[in-house]
Protein backbone atom coordinates (compact mmCIF):
# COMPACT_ATOMS: atom_id res chain seq x y z
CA UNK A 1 -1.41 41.66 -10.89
CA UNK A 2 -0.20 39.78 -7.74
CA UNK A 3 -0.81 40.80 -4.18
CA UNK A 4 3.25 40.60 -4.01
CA UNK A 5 3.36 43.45 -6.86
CA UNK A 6 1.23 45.69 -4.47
CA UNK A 7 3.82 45.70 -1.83
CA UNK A 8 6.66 48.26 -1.52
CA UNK A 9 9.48 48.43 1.33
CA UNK A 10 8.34 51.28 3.74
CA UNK A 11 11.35 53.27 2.99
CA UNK A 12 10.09 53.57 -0.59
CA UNK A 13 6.75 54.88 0.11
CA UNK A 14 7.95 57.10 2.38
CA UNK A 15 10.08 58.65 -0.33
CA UNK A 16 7.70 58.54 -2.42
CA UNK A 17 5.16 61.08 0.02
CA UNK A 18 8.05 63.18 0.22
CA UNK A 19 8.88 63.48 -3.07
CA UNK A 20 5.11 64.38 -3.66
CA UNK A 21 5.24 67.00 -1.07
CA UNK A 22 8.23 68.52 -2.08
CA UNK A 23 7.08 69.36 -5.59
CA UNK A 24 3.84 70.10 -4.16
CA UNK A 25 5.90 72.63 -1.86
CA UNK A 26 7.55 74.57 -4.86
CA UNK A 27 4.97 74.27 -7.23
CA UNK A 28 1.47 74.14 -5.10
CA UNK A 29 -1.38 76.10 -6.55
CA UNK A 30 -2.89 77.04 -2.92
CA UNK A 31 -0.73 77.88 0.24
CA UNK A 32 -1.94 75.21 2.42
CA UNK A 33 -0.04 73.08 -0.35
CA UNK A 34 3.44 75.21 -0.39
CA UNK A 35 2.94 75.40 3.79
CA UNK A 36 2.98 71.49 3.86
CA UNK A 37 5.46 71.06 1.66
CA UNK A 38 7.84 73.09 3.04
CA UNK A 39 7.01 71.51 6.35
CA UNK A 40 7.91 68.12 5.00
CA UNK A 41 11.39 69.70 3.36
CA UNK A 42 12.42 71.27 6.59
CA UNK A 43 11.89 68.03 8.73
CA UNK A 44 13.80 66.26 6.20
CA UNK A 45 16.51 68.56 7.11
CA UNK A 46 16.66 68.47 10.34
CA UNK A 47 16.40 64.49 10.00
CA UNK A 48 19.48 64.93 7.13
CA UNK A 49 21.58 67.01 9.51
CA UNK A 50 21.01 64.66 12.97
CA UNK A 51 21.84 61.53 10.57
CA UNK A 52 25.14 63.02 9.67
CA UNK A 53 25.83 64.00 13.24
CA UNK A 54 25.08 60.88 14.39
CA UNK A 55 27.68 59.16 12.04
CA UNK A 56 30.40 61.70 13.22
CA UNK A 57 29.98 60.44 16.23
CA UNK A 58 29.80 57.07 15.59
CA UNK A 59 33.35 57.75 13.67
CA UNK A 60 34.40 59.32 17.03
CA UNK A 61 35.20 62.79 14.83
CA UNK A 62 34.23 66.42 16.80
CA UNK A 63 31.31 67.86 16.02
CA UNK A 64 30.64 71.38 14.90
């Protein structure tokens, strides 16, 4: 294998960790596992929901 298979685009890896956490979130054996996951899943959220506000904005639509 090549050094150049080894790398991913940041993006990737970060979806990746969520992804992880996510399942780890609904289907976590201890609650320190469901507690991080859900952390991760409500960020995301939040992250989700300013994105979309940010493109209304951009579009010059009002927000609600």
């Amino acid at each position: 294998m090549d050094s150049d298979d080894k790398i991913i685009p940041f993006s990737i890896f970060i979806s990746t960790y969520r992804r992880k956490k996510i399942l780890a979130a609904m289907m976590g054996k201890t609650n320190k596992e469901k507690e991080d996951g859900a952390r991760i899943l409500n960020n995301y959220k939040k992250q989700l929901a300013e994105k979309l506000a940010r493109e209304k904005a951009e579009r010059g639509e009002a927000l609600s």
